[in-house]
N, C-alpha and C. Protein backbone atom coordinates (compact mmCIF):
# COMPACT_ATOMS: atom_id res chain seq x y z
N UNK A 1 0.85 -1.18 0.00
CA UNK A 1 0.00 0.00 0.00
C UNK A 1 0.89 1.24 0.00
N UNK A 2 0.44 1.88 -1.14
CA UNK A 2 1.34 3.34 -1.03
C UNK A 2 1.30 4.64 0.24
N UNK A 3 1.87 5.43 0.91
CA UNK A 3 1.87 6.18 1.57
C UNK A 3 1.21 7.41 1.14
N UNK A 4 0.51 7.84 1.65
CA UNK A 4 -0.10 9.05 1.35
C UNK A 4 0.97 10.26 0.90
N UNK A 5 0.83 11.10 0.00
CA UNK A 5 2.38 12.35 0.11
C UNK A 5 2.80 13.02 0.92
N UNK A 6 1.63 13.18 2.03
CA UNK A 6 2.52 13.96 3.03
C UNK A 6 3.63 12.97 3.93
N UNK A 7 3.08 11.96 4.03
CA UNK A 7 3.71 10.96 4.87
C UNK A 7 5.11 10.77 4.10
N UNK A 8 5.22 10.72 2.95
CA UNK A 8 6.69 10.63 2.82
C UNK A 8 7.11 11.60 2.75
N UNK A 9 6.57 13.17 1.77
CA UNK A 9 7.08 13.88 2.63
C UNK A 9 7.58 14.09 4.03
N UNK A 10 7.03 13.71 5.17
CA UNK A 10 7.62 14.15 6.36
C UNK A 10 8.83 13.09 6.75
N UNK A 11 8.87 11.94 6.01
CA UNK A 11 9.93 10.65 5.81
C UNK A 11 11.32 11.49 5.49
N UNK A 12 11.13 11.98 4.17
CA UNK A 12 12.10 12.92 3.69
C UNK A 12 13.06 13.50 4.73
N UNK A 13 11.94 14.50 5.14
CA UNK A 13 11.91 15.76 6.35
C UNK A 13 12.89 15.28 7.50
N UNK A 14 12.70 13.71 7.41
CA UNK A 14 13.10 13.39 9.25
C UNK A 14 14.52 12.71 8.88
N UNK A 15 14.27 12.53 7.77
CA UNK A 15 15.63 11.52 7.30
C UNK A 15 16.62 12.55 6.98
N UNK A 16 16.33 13.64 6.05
CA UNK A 16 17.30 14.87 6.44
C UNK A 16 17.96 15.54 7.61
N UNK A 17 16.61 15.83 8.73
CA UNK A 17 16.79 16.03 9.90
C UNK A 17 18.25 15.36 10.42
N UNK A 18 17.76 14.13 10.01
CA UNK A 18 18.86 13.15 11.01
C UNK A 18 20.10 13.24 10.46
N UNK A 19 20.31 13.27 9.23
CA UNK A 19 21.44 13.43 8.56
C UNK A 19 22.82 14.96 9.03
N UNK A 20 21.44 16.11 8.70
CA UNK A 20 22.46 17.06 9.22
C UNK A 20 22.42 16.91 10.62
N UNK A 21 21.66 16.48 11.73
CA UNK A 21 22.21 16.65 13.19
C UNK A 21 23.54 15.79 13.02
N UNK A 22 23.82 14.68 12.19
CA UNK A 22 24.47 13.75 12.31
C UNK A 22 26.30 14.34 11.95
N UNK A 23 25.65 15.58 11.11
CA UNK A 23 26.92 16.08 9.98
C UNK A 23 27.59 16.90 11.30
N UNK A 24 26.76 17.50 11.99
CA UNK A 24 26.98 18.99 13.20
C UNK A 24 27.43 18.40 14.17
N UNK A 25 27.12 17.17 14.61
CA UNK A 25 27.83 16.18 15.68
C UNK A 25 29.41 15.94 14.90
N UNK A 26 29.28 15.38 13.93
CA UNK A 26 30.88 15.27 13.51
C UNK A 26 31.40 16.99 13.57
N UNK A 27 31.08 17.93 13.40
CA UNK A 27 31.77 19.03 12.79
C UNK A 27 32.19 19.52 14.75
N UNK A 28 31.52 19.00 15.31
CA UNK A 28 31.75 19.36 16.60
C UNK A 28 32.83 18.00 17.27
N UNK A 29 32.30 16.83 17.14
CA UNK A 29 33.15 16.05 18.26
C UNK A 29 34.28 15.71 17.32
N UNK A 30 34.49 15.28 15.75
CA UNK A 30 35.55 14.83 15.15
C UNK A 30 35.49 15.99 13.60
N UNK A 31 36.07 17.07 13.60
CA UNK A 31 36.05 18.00 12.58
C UNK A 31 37.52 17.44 11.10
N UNK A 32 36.43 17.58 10.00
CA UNK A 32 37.64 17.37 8.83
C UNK A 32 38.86 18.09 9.40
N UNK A 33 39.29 19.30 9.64
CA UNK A 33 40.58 19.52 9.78
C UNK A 33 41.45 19.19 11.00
N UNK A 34 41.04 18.05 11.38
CA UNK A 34 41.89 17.36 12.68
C UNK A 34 42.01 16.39 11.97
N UNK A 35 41.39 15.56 11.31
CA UNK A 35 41.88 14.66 11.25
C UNK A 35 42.38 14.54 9.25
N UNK A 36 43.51 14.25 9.47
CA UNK A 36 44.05 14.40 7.99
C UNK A 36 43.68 12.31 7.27
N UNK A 37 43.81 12.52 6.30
CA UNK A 37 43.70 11.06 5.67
C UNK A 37 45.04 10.28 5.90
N UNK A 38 44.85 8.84 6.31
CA UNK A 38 45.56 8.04 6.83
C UNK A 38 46.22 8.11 7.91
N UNK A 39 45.55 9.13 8.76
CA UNK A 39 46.64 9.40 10.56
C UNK A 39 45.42 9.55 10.97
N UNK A 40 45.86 9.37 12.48
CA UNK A 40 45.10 9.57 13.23
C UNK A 40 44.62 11.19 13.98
N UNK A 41 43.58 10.69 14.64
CA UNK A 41 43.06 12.15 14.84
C UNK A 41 44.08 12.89 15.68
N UNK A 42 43.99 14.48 15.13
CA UNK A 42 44.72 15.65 16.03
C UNK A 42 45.07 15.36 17.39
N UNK A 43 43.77 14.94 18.38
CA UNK A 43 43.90 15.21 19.70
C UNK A 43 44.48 13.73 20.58
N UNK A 44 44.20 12.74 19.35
CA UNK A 44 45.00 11.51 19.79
C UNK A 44 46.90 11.11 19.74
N UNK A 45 46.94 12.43 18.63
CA UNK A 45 48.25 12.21 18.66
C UNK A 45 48.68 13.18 19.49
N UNK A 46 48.02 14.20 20.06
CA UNK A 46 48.93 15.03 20.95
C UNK A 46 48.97 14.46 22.21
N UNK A 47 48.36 13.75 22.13
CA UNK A 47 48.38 12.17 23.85
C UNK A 47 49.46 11.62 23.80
N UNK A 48 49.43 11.10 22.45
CA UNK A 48 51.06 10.06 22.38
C UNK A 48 52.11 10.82 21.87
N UNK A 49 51.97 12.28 21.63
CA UNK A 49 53.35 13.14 22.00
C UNK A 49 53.14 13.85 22.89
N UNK A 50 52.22 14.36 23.59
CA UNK A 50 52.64 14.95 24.64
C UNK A 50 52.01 14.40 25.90
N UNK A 51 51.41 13.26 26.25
CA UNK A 51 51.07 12.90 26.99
C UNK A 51 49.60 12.97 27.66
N UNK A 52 48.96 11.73 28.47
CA UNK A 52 47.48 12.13 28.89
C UNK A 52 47.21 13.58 29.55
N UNK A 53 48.35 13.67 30.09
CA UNK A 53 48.15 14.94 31.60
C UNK A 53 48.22 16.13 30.49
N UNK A 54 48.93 16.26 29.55
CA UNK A 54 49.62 17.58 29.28
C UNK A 54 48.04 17.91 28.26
N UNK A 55 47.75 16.86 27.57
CA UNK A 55 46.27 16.59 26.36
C UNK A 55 45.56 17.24 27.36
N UNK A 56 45.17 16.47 28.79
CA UNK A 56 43.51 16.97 29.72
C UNK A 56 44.12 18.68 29.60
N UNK A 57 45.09 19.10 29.90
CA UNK A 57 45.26 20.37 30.69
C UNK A 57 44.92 20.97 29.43
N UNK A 58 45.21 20.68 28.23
CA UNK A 58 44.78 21.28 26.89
C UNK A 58 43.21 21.33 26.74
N UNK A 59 42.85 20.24 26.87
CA UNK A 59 41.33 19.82 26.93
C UNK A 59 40.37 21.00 27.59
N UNK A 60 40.72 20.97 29.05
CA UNK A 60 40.27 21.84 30.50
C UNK A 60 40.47 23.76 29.65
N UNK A 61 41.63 24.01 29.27
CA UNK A 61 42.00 25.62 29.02
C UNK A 61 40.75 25.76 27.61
N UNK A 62 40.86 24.62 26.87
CA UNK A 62 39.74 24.84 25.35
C UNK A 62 38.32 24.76 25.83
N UNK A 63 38.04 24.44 26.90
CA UNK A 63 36.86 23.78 27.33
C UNK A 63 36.43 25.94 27.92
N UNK A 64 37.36 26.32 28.76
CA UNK A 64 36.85 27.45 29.63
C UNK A 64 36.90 28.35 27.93
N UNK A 65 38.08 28.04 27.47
CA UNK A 65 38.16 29.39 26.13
C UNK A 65 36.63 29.26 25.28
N UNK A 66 36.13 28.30 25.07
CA UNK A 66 35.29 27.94 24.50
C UNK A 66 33.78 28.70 25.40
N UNK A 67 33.50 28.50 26.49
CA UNK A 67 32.44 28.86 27.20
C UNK A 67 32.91 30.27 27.08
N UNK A 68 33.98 31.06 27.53
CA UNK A 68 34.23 32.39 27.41
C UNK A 68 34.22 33.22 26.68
N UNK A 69 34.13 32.66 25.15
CA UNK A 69 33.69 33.30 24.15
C UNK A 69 32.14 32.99 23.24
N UNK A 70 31.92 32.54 24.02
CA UNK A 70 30.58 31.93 23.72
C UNK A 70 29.74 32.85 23.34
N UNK A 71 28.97 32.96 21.79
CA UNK A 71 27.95 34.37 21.62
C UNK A 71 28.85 35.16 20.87
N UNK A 72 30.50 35.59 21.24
CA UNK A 72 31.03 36.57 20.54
C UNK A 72 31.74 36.08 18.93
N UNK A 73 31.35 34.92 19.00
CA UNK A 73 31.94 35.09 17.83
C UNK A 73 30.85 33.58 17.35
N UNK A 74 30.66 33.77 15.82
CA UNK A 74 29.96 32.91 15.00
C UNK A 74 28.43 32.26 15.91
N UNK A 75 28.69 31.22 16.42
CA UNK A 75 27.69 30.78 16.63
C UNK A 75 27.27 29.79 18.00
N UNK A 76 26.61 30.73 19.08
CA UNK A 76 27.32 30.44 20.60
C UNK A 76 26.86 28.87 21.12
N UNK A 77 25.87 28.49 20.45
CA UNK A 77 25.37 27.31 20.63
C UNK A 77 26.52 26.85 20.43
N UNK A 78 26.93 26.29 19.20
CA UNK A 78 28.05 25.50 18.86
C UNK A 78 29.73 25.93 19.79
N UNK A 79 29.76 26.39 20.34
CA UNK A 79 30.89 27.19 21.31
C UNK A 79 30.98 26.69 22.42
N UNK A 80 29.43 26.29 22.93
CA UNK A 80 28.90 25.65 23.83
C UNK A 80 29.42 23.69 24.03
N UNK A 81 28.55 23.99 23.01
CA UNK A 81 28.95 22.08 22.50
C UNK A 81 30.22 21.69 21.96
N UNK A 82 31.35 23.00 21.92
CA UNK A 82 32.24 21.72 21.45
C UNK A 82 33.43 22.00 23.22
N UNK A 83 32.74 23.22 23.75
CA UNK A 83 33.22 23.57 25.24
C UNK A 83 32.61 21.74 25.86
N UNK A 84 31.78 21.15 25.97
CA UNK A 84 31.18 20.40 26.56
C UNK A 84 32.09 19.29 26.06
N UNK A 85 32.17 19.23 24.57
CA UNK A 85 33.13 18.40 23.90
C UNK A 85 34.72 18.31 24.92
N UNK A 86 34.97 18.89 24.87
CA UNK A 86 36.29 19.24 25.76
C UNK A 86 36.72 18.76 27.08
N UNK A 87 35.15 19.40 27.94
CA UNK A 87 34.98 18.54 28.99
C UNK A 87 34.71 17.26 29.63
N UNK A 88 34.34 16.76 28.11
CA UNK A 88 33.76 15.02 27.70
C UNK A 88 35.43 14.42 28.11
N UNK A 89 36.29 14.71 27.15
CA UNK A 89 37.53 14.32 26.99
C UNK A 89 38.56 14.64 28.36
N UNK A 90 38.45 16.57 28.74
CA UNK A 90 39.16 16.20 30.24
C UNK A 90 39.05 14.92 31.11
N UNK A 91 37.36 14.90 31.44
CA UNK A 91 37.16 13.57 32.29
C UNK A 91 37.68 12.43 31.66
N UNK A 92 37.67 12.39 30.50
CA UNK A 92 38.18 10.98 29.46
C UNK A 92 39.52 10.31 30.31
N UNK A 93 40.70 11.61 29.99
CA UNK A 93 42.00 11.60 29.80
C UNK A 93 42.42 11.38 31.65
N UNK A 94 41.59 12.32 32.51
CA UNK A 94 41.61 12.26 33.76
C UNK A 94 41.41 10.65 34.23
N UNK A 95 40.42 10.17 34.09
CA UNK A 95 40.08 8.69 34.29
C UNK A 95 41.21 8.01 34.04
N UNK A 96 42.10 7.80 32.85
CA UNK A 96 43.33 7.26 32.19
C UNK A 96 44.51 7.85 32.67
N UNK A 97 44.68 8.60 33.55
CA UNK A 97 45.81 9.24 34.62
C UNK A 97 45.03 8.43 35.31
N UNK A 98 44.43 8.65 36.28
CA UNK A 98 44.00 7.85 37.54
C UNK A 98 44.26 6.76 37.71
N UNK A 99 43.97 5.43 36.37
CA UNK A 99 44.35 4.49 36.11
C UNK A 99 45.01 4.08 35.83
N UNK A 100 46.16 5.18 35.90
CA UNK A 100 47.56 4.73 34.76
C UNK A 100 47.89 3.56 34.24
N UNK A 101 47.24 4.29 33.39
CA UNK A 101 46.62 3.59 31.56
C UNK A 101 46.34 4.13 30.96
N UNK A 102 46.86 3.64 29.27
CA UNK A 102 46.63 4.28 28.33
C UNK A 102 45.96 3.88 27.43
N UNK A 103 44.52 3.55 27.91
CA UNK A 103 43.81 2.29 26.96
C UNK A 103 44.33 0.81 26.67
N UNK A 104 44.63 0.32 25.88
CA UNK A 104 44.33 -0.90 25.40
C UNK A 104 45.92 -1.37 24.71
N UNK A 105 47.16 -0.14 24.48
CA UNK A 105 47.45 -0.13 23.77
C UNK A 105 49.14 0.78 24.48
N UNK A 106 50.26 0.32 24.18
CA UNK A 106 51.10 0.58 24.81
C UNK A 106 52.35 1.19 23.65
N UNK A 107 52.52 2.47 23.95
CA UNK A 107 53.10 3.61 22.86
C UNK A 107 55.01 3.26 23.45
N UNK A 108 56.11 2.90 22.96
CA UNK A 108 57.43 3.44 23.32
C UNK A 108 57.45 4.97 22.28
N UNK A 109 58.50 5.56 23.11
CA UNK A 109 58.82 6.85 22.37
C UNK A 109 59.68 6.48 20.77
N UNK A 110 60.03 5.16 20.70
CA UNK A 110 61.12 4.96 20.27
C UNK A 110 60.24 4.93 18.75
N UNK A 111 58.59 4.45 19.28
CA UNK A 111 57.55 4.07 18.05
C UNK A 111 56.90 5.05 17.39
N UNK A 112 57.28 6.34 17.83
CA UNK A 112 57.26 7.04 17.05
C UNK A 112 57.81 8.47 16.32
N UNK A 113 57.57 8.90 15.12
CA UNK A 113 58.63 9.44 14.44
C UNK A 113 57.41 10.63 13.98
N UNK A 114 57.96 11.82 14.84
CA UNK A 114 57.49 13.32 14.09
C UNK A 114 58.39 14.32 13.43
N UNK A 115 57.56 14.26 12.09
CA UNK A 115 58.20 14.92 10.60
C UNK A 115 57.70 16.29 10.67
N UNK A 116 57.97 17.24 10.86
CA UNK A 116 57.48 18.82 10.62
C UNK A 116 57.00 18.88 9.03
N UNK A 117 55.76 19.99 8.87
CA UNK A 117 55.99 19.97 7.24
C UNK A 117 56.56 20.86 7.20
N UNK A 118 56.81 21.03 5.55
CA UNK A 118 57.36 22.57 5.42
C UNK A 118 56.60 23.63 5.01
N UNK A 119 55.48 22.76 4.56
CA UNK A 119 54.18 24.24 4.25
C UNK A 119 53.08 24.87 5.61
N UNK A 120 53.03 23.97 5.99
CA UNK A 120 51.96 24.19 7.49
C UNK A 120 52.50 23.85 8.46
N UNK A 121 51.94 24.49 9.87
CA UNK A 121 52.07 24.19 11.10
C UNK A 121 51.80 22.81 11.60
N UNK A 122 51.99 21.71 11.13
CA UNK A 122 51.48 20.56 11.42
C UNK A 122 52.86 19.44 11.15
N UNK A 123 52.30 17.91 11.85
CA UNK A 123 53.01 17.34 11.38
C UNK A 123 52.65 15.90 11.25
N UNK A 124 53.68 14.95 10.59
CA UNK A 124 53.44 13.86 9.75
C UNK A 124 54.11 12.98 10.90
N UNK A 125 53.38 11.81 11.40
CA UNK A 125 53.63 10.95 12.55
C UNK A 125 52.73 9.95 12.03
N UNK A 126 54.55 8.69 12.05
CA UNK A 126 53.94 7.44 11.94
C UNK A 126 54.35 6.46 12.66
N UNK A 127 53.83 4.99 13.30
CA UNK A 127 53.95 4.21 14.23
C UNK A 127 54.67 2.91 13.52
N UNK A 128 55.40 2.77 14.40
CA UNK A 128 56.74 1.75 13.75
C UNK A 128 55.76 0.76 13.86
């Protein structure tokens, strides 16, 4: 039996819905420019170079910068949520100090190798 048109219209409607909340959740908890193709994400590698403690304290300062500018610039909702984002991860990284542990998965310094580029502020890190 066919659906009446509004009914898929509003099918449409909800299936879009879900799509962009889905797009605004990535653009907030995992954004294209952290994470480059074939490495891992931004905030995971600054764990395994600079450590859980040194990542939370990064986490905690983006988390207040984030609420503190909240409203003044672009769009305060989202300022909000990725401040919350932040604070998701302090507690993350805090839990994994407490436990000293680093997940599942055990890093030597020796395993890994950071390449500076020469065009951008960034860099190329790969795991022996």
């Amino acid at each position: 039996m066919n659906k009446p048109l509004w009914e898929k219209s509003q099918t449409l409607i909800d299936e879009a819905t879900k799509q962009l909340e889905k797009e605004k959740r990535s653009l907030i908890e995992h954004p294209r420019h952290y994470n480059r193709e074939n490495a891992i994400e931004c905030i995971d590698e600054m764990e395994l170079v600079f450590g859980p403690e040194a990542t939370a304290h990064f986490c905690l300062l983006n988390c207040w910068k984030y609420r503190y500018r909240s409203g003044l610039k672009n769009n305060g909702y989202e300022d909000l949520e990725k401040s919350d984002w932040y604070m998701r991860k302090y507690k993350e990284l805090k839990e994994k100090i407490e436990k000293n542990t680093h997940g599942s998965y055990t890093i030597k310094s020796s395993d890994i190798t950071v390449v500076p580029c020469a065009t951008t502020p960034c860099s190329t890190t790969t795991y022996n």
